[in-house]
Protein backbone atom coordinates (compact mmCIF):
# COMPACT_ATOMS: atom_id res chain seq x y z
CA UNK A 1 -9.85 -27.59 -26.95
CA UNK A 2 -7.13 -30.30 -26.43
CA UNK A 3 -8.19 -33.67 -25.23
CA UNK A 4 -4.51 -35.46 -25.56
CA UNK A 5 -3.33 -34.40 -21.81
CA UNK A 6 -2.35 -37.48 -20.24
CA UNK A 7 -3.50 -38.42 -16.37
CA UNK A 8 -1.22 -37.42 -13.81
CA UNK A 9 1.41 -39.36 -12.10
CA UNK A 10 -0.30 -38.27 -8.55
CA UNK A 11 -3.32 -40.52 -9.72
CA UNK A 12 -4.23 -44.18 -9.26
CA UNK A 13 -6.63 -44.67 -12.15
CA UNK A 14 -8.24 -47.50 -10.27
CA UNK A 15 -9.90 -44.93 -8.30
CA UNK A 16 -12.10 -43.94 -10.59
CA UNK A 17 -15.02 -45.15 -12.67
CA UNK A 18 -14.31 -43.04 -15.77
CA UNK A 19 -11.81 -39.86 -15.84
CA UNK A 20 -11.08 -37.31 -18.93
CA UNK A 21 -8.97 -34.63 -19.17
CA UNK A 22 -9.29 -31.70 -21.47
CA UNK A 23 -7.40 -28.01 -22.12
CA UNK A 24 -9.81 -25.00 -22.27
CA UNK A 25 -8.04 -21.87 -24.00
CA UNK A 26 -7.69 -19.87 -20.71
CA UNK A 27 -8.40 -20.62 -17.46
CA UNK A 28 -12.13 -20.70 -15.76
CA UNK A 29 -13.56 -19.83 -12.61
CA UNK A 30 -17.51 -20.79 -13.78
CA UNK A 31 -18.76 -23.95 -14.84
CA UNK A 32 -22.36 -23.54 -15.06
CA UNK A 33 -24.96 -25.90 -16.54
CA UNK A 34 -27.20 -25.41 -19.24
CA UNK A 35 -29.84 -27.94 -19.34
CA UNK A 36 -28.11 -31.55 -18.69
CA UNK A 37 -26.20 -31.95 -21.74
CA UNK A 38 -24.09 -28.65 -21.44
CA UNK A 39 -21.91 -26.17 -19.62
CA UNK A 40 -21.07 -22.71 -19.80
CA UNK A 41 -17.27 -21.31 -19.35
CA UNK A 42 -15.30 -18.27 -19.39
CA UNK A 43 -11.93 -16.91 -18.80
CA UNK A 44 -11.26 -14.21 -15.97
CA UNK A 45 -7.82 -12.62 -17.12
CA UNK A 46 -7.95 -8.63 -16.59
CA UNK A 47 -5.75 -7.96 -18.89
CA UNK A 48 -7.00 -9.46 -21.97
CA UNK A 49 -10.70 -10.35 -23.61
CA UNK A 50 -12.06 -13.53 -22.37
CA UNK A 51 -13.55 -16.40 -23.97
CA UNK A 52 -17.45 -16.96 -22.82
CA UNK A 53 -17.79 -20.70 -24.49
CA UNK A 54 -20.82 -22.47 -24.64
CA UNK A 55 -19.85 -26.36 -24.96
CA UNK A 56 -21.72 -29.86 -24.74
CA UNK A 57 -20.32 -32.75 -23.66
CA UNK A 58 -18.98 -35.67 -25.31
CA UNK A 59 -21.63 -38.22 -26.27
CA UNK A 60 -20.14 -40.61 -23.23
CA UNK A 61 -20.57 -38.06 -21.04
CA UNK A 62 -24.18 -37.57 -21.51
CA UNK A 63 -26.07 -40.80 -21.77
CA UNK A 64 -27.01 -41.79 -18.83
CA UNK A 65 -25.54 -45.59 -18.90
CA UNK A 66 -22.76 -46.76 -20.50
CA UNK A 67 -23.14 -47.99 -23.32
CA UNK A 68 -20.16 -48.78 -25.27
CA UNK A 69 -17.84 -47.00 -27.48
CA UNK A 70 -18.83 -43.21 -28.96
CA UNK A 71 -16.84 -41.59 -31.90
CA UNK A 72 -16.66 -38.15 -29.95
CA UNK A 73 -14.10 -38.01 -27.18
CA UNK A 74 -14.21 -33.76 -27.07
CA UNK A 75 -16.24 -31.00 -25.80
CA UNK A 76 -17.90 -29.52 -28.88
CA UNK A 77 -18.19 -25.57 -29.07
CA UNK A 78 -22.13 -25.04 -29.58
CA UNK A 79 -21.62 -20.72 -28.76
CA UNK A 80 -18.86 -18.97 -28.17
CA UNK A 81 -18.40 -14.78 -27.28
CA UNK A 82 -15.81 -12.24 -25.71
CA UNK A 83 -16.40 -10.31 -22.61
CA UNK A 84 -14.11 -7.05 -22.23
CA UNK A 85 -14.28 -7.59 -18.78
CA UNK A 86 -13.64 -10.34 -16.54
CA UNK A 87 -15.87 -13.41 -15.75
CA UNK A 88 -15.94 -14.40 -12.37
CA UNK A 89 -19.80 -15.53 -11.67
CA UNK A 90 -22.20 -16.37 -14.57
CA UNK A 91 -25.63 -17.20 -14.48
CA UNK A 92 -27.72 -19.25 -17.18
CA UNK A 93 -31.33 -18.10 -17.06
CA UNK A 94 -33.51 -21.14 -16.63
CA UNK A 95 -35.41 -21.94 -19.82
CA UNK A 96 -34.07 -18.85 -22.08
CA UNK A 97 -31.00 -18.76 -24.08
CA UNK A 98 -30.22 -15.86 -21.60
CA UNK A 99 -26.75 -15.21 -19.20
CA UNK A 100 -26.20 -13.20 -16.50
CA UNK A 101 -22.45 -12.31 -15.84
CA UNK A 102 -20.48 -10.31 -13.49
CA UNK A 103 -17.01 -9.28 -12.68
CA UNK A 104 -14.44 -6.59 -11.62
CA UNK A 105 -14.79 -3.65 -12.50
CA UNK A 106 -18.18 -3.90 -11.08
CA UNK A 107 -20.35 -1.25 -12.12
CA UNK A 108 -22.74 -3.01 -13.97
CA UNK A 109 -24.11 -6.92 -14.96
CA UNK A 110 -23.96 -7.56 -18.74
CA UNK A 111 -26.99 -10.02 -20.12
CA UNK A 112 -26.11 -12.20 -22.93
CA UNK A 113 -27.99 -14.12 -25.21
CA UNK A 114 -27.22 -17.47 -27.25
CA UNK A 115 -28.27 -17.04 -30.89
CA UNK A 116 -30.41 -19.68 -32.74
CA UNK A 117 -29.44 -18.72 -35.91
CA UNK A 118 -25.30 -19.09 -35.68
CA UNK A 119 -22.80 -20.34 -32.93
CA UNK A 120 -22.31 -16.33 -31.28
CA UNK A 121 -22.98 -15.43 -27.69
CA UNK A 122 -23.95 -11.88 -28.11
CA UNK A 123 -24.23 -9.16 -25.60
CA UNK A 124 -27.56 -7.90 -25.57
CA UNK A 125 -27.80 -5.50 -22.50
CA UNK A 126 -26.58 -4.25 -19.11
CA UNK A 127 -27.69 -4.17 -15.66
CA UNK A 128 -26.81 -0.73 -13.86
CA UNK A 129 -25.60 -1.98 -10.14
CA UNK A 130 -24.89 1.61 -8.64
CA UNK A 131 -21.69 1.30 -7.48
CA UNK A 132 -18.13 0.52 -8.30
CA UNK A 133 -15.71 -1.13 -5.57
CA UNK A 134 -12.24 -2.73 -7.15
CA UNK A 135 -11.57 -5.40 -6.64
CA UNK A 136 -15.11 -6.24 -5.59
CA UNK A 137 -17.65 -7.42 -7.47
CA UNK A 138 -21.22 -8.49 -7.44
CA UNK A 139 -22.44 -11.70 -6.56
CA UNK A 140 -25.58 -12.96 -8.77
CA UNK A 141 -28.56 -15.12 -8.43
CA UNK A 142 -31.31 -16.21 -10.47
CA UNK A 143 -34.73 -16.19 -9.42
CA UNK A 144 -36.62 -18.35 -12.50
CA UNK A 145 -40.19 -17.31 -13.30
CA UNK A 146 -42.23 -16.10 -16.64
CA UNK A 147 -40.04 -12.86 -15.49
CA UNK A 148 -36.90 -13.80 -14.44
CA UNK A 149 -35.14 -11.65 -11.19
CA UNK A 150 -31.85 -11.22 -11.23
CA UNK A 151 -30.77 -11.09 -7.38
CA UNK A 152 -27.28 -9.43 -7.05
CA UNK A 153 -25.43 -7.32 -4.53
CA UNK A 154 -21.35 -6.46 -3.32
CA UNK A 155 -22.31 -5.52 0.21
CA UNK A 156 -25.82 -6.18 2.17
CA UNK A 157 -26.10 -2.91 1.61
CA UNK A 158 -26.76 -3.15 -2.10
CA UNK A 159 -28.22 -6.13 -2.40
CA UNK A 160 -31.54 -6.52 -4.50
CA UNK A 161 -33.49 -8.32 -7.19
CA UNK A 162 -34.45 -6.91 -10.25
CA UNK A 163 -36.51 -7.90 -13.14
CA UNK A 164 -34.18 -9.05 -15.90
CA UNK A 165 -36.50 -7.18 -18.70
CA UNK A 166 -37.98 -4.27 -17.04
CA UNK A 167 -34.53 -3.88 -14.88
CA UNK A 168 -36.89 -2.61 -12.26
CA UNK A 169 -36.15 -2.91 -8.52
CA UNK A 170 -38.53 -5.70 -7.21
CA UNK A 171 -36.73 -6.20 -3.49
CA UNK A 172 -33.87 -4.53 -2.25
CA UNK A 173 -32.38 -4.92 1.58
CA UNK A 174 -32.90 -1.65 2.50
CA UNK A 175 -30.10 -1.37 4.80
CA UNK A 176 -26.63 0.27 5.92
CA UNK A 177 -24.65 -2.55 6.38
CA UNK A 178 -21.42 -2.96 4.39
CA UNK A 179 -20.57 -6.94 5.04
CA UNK A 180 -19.06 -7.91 1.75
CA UNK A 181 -20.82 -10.93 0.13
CA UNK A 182 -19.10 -14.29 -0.71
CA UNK A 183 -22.04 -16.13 -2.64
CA UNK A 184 -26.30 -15.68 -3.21
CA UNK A 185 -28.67 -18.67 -3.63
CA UNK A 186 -31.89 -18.92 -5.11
CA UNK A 187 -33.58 -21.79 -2.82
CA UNK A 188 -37.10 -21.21 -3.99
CA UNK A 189 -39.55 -19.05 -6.01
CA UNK A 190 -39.70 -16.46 -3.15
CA UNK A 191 -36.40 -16.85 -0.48
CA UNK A 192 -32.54 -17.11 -1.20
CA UNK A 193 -29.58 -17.62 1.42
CA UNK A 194 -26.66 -15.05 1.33
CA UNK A 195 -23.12 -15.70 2.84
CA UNK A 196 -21.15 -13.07 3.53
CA UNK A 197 -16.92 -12.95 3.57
CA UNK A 198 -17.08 -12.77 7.20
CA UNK A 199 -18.90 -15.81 7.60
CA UNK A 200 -22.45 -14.18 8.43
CA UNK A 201 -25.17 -16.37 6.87
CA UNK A 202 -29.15 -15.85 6.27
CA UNK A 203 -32.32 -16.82 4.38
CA UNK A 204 -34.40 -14.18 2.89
CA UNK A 205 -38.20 -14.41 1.97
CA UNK A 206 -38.61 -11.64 -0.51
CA UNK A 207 -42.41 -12.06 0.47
CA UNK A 208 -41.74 -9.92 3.53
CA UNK A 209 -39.28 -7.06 4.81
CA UNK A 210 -35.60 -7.77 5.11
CA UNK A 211 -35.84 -9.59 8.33
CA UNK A 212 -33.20 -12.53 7.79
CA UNK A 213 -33.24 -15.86 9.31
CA UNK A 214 -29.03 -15.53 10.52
CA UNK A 215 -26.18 -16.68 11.61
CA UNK A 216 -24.42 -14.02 12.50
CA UNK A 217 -20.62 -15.17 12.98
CA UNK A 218 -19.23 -18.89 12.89
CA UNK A 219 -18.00 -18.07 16.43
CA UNK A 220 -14.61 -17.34 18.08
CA UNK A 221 -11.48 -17.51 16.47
CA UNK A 222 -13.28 -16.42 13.23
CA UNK A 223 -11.66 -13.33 12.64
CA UNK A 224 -9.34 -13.14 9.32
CA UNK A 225 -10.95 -15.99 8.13
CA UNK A 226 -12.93 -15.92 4.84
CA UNK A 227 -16.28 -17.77 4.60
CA UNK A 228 -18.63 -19.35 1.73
CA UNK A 229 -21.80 -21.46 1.69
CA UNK A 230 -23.90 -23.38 0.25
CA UNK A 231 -27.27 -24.85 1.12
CA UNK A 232 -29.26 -28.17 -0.59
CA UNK A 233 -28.22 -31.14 0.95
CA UNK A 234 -29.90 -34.16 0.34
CA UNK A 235 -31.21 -36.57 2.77
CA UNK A 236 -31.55 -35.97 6.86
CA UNK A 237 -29.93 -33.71 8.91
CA UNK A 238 -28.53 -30.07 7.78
CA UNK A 239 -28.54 -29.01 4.50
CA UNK A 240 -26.72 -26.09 4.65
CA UNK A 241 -22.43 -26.14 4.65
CA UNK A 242 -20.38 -23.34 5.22
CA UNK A 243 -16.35 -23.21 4.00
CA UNK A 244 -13.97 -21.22 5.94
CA UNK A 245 -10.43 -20.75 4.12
CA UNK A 246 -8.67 -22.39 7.00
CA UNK A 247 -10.56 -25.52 5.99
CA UNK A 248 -13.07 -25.16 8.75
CA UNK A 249 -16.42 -26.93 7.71
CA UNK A 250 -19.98 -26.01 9.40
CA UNK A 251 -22.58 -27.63 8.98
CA UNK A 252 -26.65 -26.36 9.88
CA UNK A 253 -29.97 -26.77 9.87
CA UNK A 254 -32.22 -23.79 7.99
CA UNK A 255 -34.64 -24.35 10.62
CA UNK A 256 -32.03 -23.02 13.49
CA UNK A 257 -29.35 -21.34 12.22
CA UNK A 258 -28.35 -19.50 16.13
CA UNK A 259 -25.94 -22.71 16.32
CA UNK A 260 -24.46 -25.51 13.75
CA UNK A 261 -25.13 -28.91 14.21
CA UNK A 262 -21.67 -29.25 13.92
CA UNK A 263 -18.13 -27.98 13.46
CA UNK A 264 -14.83 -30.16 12.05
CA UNK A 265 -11.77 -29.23 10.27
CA UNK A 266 -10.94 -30.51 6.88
CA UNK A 267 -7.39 -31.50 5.99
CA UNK A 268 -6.42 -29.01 3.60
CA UNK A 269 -2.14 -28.00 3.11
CA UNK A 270 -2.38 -24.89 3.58
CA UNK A 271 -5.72 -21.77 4.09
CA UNK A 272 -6.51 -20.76 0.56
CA UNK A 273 -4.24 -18.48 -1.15
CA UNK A 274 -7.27 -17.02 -2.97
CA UNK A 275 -10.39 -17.51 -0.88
CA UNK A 276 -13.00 -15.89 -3.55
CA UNK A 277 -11.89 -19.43 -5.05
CA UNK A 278 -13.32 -21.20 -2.20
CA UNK A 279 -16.41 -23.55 -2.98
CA UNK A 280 -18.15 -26.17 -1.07
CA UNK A 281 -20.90 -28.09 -3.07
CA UNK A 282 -23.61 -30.56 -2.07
CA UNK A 283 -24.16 -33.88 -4.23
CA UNK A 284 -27.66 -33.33 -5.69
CA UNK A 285 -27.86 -37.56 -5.85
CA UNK A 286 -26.30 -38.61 -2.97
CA UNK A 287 -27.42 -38.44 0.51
CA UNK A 288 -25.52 -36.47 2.51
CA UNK A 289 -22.21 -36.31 0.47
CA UNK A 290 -20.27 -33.00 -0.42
CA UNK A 291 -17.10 -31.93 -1.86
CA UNK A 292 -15.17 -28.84 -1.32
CA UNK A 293 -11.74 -26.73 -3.30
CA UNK A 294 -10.17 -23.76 -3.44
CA UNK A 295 -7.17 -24.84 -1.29
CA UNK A 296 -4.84 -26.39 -4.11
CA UNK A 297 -5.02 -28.75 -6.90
CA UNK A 298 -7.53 -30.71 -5.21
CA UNK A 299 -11.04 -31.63 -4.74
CA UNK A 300 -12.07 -33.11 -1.57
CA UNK A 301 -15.43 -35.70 -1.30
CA UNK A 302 -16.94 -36.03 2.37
CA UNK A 303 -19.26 -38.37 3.55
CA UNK A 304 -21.54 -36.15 6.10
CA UNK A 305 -23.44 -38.45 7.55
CA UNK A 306 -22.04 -39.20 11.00
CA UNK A 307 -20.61 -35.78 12.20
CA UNK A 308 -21.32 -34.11 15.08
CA UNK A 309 -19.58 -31.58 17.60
CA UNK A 310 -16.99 -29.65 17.63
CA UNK A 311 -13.39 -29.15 16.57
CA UNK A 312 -13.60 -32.59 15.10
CA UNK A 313 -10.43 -33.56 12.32
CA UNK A 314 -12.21 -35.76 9.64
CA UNK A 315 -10.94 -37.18 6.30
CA UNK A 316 -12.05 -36.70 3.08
CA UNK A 317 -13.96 -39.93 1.43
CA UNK A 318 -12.30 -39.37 -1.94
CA UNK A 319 -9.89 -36.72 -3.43
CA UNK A 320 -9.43 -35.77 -6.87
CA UNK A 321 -5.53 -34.84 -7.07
CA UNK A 322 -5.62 -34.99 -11.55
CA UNK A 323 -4.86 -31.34 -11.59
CA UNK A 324 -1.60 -31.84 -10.06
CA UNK A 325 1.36 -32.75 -12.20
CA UNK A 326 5.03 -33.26 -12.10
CA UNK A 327 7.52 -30.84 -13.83
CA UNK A 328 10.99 -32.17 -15.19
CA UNK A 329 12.08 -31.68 -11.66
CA UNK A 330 10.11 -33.93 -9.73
CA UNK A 331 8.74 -30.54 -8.20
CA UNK A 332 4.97 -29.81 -7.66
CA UNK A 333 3.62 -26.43 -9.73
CA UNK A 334 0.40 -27.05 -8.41
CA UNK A 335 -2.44 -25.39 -10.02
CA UNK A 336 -5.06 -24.11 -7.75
CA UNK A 337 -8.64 -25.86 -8.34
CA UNK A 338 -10.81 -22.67 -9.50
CA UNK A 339 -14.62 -24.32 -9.49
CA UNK A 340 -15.86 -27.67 -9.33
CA UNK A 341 -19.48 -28.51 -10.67
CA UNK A 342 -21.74 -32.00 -9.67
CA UNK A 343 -23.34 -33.79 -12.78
CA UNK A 344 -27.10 -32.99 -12.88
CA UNK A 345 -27.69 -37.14 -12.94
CA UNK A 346 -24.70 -38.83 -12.87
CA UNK A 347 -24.63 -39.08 -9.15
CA UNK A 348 -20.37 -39.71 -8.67
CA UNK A 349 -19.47 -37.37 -11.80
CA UNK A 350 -17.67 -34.04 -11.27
CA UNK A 351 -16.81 -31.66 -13.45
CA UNK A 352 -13.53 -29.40 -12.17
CA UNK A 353 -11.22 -26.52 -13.28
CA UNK A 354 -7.92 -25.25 -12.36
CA UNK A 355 -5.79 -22.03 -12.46
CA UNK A 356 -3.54 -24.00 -15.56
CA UNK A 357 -6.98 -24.26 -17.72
CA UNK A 358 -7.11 -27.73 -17.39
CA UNK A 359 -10.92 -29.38 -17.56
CA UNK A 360 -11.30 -32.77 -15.73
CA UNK A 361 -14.84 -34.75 -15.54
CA UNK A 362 -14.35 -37.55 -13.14
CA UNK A 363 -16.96 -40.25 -11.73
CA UNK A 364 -14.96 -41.64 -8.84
CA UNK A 365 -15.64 -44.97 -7.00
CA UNK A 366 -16.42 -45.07 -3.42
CA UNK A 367 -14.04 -46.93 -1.39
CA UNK A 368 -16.59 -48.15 1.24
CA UNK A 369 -18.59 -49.47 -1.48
CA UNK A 370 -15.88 -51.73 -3.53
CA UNK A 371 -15.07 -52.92 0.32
């Protein structure tokens, strides 16, 4: 992993409280924590075997107040491992060395485990899914317990938890419906919240038969648009956001999904060109603040606080444009953010990947707050 990229001419350094900038071997589409101090990545190419990396963060970049210079400016490899297939969701199983991945083609989950005797991410087993749709793929949840479920599913139809060691089926949906799936959350011991392509959102208690709490469709004008979600916002007001690929934001309460609270449209250049990159995150130490990508090469901060309505046009609070650079030309290639990830602690920190394997970690600076 290179750390010598320079920062982009499209940024103002001032901007930000700290930024690095690092090179990954192939591009990544996960960045998923492992305790506070570590991530997990891995490469998606379907034509080649991809890197499933295991790294910790620079020294900087995990104490929790600055406190002066540190000798490591790199992510350090801790594991490392190649996956035949592609990665395009991964899953660290809370306190194991276990992962969870998934990817096209999609016949089957493979479970991995982190060695404590050497530096190898080794496969260790499969979980049979049933089916096989190209290019789909199953979406995957964790459900953390002394037996971990693995909650997964392509369609409603298919969608289930199963018990990571036993591999037996704990919950399954039970029906015939064939929405396709766009992300699963685990929210709590017992429910999780599904979003589906079409924009059809619900929360599941596996406690009782599939009788979703739902929002069935984000309304008129929906149709060709692609949809993802995510619930967990902090502070009052709704806690659960959901990302069209036009740029359209939602925003609702868990307690009454029938209607959002409200409706606005984000000022992205153009709908995604890939929308199973589209992700919209909630701060987990900041009231009310989220950030969204999958559009281009940036990542867009919101303050949520005071929206309400619909059809509103707001502006982002902060965007990150460091994956966008300048060729010899003066022309933009513009890399396509892949995933962005919020620091556990660090409550302005954000960890982001793009299509040209670039790796940024950025804290950036409020600009109502140095006012």
């Amino acid at each position: 992993m290179d750390c010598s990229r320079p920062a982009p001419l499209s940024m103002g350094l001032s901007r930000y409280q700290d930024f690095h900038a690092f090179d990954l071997s192939g591009a990544t589409r996960v960045l998923e924590w492992i305790g506070d101090k570590g991530i997990l990545v891995a490469g998606y190419d379907s034509l080649k075997k991809n890197e499933i990396l295991h790294l910790i963060l620079p020294l900087r970049l995990s104490v929790k107040e600055n406190q002066g210079l540190f000798p490591e400016r790199d992510f350090k490899v801790q594991h490392g491992g190649f996956s035949d297939r592609s990665v395009c969701d991964l899953k660290h199983v809370p306190d194991t060395r276990l992962l969870v991945t998934s990817g096209p083609p999609g016949s089957y989950l493979q479970v991995w485990q982190l060695a404590e005797d050497s530096d190898v991410i080794r496969a260790v087993s499969t979980i049979d899914v049933h089916e096989r749709e190209e290019p789909l793929w199953p979406r995957v949840a964790i459900f953390p317990s002394v037996a971990p479920g693995v909650l997964h599913g392509t369609r409603l139809s298919s969608l289930k938890v199963v018990d990571l060691h036993s591999q037996k089926t704990m919950y399954t949906s039970g029906v015939s419906d064939d929405d396709v799936l766009s992300s699963l959350q685990v929210l709590d011991t017992d429910t999780f919240a599904f979003c589906c392509s079409s924009g059809r959102l619900g929360l599941v208690d596996t406690r009782q038969r599939w009788a979703p709490s739902e929002n069935l469709s984000p309304g008129p004008g929906s149709t060709g648009r692609q949809w993802c979600a995510e619930a967990g916002g902090r502070g009052p007001g709704p806690s659960i956001a959901r990302l069209g690929s036009d740029g359209q934001l939602c925003l609702l309460d868990p307690r009454d999904l029938c209607q959002p609270v409200s409706s606005v449209q984000c000022p992205v250049s153009m709908p995604s060109p890939e929308p199973e990159l589209l992700r919209v995150t909630w701060a987990p130490g900041l009231d009310n603040c989220l950030a969204i990508s999958g559009f281009d090469g940036t990542v867009q901060v919101y303050d949520v606080t005071s929206w309400a309505g619909v059809g509103r046009q707001v502006e982002p609070l902060f965007t990150h444009r460091g994956h966008i650079f300048l060729d010899d030309s003066g022309m933009d290639p513009a890399p396509l953010v892949t995933t962005h990830t919020w620091h556990p602690y660090k409550p302005r920190t954000v960890l982001s990947a793009a299509s040209d394997a670039s790796l940024h970690v950025w804290d950036w600076v409020d600009p109502c707050a140095s006012r």
